[in-house]
Protein backbone atom coordinates (compact mmCIF):
# COMPACT_ATOMS: atom_id res chain seq x y z
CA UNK A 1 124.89 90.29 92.19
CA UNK A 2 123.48 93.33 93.51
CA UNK A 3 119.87 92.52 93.94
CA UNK A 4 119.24 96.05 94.97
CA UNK A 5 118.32 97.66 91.82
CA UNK A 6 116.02 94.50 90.63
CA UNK A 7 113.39 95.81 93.08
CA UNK A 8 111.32 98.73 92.11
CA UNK A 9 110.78 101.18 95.12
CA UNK A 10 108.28 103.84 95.07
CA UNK A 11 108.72 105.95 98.40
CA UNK A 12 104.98 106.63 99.91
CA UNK A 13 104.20 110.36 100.09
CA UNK A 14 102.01 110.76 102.77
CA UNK A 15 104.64 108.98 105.15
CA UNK A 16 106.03 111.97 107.34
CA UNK A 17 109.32 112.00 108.74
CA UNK A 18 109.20 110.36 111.94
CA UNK A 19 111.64 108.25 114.70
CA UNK A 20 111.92 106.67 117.84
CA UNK A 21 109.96 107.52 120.29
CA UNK A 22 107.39 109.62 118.31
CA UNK A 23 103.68 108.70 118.83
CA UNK A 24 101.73 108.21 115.73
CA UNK A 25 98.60 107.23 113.80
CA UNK A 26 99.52 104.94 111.47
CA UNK A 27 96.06 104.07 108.89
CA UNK A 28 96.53 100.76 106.93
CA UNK A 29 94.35 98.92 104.46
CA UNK A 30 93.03 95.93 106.54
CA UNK A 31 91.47 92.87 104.00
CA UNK A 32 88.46 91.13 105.73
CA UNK A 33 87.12 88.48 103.31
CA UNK A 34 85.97 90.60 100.08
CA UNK A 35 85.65 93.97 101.91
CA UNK A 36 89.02 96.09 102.18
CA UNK A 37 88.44 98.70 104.80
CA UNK A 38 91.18 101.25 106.89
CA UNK A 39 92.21 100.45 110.18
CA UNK A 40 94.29 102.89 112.43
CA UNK A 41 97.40 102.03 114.74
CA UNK A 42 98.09 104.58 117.01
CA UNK A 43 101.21 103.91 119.36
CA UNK A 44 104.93 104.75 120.10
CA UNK A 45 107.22 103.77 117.52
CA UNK A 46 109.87 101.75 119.36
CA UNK A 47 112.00 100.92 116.21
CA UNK A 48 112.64 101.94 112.89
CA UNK A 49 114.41 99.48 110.68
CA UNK A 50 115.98 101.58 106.93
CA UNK A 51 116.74 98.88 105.24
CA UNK A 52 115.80 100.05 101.49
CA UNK A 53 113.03 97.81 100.08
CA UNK A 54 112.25 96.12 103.47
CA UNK A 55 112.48 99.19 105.58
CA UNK A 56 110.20 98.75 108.48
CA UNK A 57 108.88 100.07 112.05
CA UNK A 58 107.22 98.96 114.91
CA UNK A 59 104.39 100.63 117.05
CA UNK A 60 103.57 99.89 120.67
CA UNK A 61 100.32 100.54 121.98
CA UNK A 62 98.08 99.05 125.28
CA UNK A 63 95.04 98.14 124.73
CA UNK A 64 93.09 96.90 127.64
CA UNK A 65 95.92 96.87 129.54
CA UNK A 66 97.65 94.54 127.15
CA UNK A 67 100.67 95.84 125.09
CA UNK A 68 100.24 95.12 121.48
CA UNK A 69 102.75 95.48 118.53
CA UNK A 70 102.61 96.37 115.17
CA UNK A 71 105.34 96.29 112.40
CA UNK A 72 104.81 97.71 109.16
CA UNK A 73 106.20 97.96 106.11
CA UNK A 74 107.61 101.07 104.76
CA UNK A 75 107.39 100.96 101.09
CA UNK A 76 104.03 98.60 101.67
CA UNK A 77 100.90 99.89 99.31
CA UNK A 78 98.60 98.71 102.54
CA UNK A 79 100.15 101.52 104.40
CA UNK A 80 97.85 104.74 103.90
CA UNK A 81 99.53 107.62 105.82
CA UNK A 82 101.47 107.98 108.74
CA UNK A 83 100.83 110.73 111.08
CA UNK A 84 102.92 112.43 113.93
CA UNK A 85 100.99 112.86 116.61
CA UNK A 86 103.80 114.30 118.61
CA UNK A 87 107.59 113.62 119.28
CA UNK A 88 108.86 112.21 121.60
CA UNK A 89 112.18 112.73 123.34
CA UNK A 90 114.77 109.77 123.71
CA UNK A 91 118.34 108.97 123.40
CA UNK A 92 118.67 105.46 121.85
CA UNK A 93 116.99 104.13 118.45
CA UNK A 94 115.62 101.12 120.13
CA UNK A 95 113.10 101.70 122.57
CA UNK A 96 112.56 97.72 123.71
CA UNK A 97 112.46 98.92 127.60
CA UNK A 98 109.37 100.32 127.31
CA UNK A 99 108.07 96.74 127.07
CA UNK A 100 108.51 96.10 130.97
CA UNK A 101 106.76 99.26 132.21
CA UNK A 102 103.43 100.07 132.41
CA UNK A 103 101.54 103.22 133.50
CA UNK A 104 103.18 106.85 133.82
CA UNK A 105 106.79 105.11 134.10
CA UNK A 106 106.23 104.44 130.41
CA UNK A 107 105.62 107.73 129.42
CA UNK A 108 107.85 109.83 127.29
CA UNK A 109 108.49 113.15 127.02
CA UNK A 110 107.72 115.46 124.49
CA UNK A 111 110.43 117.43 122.59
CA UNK A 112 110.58 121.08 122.80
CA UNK A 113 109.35 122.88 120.19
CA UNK A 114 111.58 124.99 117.92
């Protein structure tokens, strides 16, 4: 049974294209108690799962010198907007190596713009 066509999926409009490697702002609805309020994310997105309903994507960031990761949902009605900061550069779709360096070493370039 293809369950694919049971789920409805509305795709979020104010989701720009993005990938690997780009740094973004990501603002999602954060529930604390009664009060809803909008929290921003801003990191490198080290992954990008596409898998229809349950597409998802991770964000690295360090915050006092801790790394800290944050997968969202795609399709999620939490998720506000997503927001290039700028793009980044790289060569594989997984960017997991980034997790053992710290400082300028975990840098990554910026593409040239066209």
């Amino acid at each position: 049974m293809d369950v694919s066509n049971l789920i409805e999926r509305t795709e979020n409009t104010s989701v720009e294209g993005f990938g690997p490697g780009d740094t973004v702002k990501v603002s999602a609805k954060v529930v604390e108690g009664e009060r809803e309020r909008t929290q921003v994310f801003e990191g490198v997105v080290i992954r990008k799962n596409k898998g229809g309903a349950g597409a998802n994507f991770t964000v690295r960031r360090i915050a006092h010198g801790v790394g800290v990761e944050r997968t969202f949902n795609l399709l999620s009605p939490r998720l506000e907007k997503v927001q290039v900061v700028r793009r980044g550069k790289v060569r594989r779709s997984r960017l997991y190596y980034l997790r053992g360096l710290t400082g300028k070493a975990a840098r990554i370039t910026e593409k040239a713009r066209t």
